[in-house]
C-alpha atoms as a PDB file:
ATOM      1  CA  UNK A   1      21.782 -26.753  -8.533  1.00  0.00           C
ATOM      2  CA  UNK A   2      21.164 -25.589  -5.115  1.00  0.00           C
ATOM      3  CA  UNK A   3      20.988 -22.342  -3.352  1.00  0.00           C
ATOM      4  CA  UNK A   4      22.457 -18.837  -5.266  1.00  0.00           C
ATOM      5  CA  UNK A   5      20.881 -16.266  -7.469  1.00  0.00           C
ATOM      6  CA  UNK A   6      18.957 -17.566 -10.544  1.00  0.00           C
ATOM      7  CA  UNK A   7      17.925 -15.881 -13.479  1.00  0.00           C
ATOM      8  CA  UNK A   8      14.231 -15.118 -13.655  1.00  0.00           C
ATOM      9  CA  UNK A   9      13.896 -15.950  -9.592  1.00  0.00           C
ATOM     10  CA  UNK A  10      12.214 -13.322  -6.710  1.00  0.00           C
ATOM     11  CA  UNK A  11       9.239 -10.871  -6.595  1.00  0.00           C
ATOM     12  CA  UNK A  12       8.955  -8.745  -9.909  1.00  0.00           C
ATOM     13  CA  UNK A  13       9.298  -5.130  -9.249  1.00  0.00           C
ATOM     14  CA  UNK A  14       6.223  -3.019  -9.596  1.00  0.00           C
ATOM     15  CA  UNK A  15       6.020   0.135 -12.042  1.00  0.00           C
ATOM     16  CA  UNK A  16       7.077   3.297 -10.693  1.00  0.00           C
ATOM     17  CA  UNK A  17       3.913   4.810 -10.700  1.00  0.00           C
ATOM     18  CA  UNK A  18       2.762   1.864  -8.073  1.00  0.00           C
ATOM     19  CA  UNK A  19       5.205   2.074  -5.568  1.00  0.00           C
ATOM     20  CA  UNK A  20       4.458   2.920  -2.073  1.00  0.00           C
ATOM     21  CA  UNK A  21       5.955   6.134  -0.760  1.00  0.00           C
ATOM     22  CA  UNK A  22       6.451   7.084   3.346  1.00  0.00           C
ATOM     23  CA  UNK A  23       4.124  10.573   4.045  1.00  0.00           C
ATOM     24  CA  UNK A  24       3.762  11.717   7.269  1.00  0.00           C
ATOM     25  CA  UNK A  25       0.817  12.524   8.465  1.00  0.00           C
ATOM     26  CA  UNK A  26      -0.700  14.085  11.712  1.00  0.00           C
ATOM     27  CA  UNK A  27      -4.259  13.073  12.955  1.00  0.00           C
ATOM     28  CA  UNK A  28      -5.573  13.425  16.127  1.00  0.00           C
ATOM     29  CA  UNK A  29      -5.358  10.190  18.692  1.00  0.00           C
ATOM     30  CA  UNK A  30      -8.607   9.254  18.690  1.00  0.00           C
ATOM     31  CA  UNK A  31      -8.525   8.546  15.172  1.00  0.00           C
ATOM     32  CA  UNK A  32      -4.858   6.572  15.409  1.00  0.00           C
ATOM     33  CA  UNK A  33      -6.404   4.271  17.985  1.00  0.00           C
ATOM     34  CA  UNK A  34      -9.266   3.764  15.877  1.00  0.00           C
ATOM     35  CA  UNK A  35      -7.584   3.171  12.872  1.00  0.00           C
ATOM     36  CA  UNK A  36      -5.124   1.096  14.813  1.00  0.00           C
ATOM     37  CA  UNK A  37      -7.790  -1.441  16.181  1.00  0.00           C
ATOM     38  CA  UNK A  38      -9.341  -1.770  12.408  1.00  0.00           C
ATOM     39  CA  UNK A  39      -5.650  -3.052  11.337  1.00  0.00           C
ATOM     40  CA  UNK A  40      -2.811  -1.163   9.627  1.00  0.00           C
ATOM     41  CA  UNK A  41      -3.128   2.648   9.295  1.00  0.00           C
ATOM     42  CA  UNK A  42      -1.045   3.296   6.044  1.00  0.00           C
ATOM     43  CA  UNK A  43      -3.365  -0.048   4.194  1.00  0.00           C
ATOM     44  CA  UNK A  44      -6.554   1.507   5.518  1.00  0.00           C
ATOM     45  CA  UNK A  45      -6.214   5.382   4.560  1.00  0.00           C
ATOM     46  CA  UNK A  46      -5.180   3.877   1.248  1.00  0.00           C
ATOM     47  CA  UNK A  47      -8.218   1.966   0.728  1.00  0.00           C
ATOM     48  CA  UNK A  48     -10.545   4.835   1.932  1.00  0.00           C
ATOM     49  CA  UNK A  49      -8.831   7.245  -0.488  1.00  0.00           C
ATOM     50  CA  UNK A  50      -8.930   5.003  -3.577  1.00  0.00           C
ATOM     51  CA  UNK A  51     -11.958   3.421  -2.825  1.00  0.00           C
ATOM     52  CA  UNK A  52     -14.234   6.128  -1.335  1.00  0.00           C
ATOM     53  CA  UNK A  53     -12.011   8.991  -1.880  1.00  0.00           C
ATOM     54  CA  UNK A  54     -12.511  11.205  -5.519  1.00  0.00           C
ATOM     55  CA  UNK A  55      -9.218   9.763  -6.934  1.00  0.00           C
ATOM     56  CA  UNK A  56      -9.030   7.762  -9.715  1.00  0.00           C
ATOM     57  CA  UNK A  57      -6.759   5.281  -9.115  1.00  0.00           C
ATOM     58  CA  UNK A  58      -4.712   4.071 -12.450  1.00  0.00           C
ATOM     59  CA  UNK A  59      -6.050   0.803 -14.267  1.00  0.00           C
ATOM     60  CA  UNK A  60      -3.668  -1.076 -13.341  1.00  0.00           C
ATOM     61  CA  UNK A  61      -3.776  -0.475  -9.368  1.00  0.00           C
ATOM     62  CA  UNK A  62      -4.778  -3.714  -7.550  1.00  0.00           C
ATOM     63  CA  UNK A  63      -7.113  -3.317  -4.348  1.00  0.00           C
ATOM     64  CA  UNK A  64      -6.166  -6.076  -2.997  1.00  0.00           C
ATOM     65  CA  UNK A  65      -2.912  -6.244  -1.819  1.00  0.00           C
END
C-alpha cells in the first residue's frame, strides 16, 4: 500500500485544555526586541508564566515542547 490516509496514522490531537490559543498582547519595544533575540516570543512568555509565574500548570502540561 502506498500513499493515502491510514487508520491510526498523523500527530494525535492534544486535550482541549492543552491547546494553544492566539492573545494579543502589547509590550513596549524594548522588551519585543529582547524577547525576539532570546528566540520565539509566544514559547518564551509561556515558559516564564508556567515556570516562574504563580500558575499551576495542569499535570499533564509538558515543558518541553
Amino acid at each position: 500500500m502506498r500513499g493515502g490516509k491510514r487508520a491510526g496514522s498523523g500527530r494525535k490531537k492534544k486535550p482541549d485544555h492543552l491547546r494553544r490559543e492566539l492573545v494579543t498582547l502589547r509590550l513596549p519595544q524594548w522588551m519585543i526586541s529582547q524577547l525576539r533575540s532570546n528566540g520565539e516570543i509566544g514559547y518564551l512568555i509561556e515558559e516564564l508564566l508556567a515556570k516562574k509565574g504563580s500558575l499551576n500548570p495542569p499535570d499533564d502540561y509538558d515543558f518541553n515542547t
